[in-house]
Protein backbone atom coordinates (compact mmCIF):
# COMPACT_ATOMS: atom_id res chain seq x y z
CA UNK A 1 -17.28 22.58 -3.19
CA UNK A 2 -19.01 19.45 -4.38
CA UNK A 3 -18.59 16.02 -2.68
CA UNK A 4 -15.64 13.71 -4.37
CA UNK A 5 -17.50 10.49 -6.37
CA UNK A 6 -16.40 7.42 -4.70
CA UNK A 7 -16.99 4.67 -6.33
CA UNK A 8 -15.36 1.21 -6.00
CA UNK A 9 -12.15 2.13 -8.33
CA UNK A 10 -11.57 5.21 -5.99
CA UNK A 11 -8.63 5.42 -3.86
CA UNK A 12 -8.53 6.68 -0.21
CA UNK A 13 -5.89 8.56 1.73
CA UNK A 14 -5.42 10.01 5.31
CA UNK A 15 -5.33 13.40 4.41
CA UNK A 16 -2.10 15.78 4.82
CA UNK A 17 -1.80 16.91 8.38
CA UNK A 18 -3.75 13.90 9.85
CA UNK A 19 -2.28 11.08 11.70
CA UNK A 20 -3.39 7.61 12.77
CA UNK A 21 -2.31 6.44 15.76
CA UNK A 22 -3.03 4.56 18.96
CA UNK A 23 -3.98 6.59 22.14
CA UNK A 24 -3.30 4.57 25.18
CA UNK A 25 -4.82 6.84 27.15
CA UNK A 26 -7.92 6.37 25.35
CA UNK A 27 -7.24 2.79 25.41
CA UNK A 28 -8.15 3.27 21.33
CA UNK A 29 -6.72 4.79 17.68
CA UNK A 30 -7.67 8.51 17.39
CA UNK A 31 -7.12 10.99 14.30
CA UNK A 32 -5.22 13.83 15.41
CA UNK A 33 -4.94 16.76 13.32
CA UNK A 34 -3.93 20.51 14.02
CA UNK A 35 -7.23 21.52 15.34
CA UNK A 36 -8.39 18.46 17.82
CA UNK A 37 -8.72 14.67 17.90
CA UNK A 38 -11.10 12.36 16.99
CA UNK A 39 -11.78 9.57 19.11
CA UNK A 40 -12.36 5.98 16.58
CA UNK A 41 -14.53 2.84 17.25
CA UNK A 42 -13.05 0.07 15.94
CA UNK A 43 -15.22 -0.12 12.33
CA UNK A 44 -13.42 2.82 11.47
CA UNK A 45 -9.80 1.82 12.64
CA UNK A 46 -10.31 -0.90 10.33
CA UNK A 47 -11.09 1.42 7.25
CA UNK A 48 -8.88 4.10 7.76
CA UNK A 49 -5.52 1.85 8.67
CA UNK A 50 -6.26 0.78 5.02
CA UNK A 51 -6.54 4.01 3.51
CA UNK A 52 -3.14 4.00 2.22
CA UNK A 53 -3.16 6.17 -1.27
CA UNK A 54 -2.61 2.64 -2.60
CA UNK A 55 -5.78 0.37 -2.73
CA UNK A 56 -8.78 0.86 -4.08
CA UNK A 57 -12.43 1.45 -2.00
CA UNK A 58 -12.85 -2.09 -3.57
CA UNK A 59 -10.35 -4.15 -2.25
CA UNK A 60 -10.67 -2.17 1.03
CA UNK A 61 -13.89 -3.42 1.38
CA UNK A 62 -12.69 -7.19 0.34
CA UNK A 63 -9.85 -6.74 2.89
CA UNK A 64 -12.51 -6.09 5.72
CA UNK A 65 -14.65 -8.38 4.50
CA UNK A 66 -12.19 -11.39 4.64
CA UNK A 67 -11.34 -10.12 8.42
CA UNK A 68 -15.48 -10.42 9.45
CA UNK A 69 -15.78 -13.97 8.12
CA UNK A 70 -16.71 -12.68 4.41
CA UNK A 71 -19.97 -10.13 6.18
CA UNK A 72 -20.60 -7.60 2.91
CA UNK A 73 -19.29 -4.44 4.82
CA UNK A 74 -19.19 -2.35 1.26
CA UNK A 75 -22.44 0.27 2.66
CA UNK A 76 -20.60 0.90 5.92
CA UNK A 77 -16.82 1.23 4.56
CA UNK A 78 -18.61 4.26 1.67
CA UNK A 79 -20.91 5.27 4.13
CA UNK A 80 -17.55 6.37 6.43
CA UNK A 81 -15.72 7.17 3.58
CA UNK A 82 -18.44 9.86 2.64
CA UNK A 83 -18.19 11.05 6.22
CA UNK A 84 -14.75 11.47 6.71
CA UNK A 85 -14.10 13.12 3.16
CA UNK A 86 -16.69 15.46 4.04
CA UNK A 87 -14.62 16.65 7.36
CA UNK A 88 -11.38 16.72 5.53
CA UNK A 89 -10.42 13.67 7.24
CA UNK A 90 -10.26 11.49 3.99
CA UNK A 91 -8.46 12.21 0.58
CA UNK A 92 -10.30 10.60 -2.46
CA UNK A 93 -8.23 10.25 -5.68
């Protein structure tokens, strides 16, 4: 199966089965899904609270962006977005 295009009009999504949440525990957000947990840094805690079904890769990156003091952060946000379609994590309409 070939890698989804994402470009800047594409939309993201948790995918089905995965959930975002806080850990305390962890003392940070993990992605829990039927077969583990991933533990998140805070980059990608940003990006995937966004990734709603609902905005585009574009105004996730402006959305970021404005949060960091207007830092371009468009190669990071695709560069995890390519990531964590490529584990499943990630939905790309």
């Amino acid at each position: 199966m070939s890698e989804p295009v994402i470009d800047a009009a594409s939309v993201a999504r948790i995918a089905r089965g995965h959930r975002l949440q806080y850990e305390p525990a962890q003392d940070c957000h993990v992605l829990l899904y039927p077969e583990g947990m991933v533990t998140l840094n805070e980059p990608a805690t940003e990006i995937l609270t966004r990734c709603d079904g609902q905005r585009s890769v574009a105004t996730l990156c402006e959305l970021i962006s404005a949060e960091f003091g207007g830092v371009d952060v468009s190669a990071d946000v695709y560069e995890f977005l390519r990531l964590a379609t490529s584990h499943g994590w990630v939905v790309i309409d």
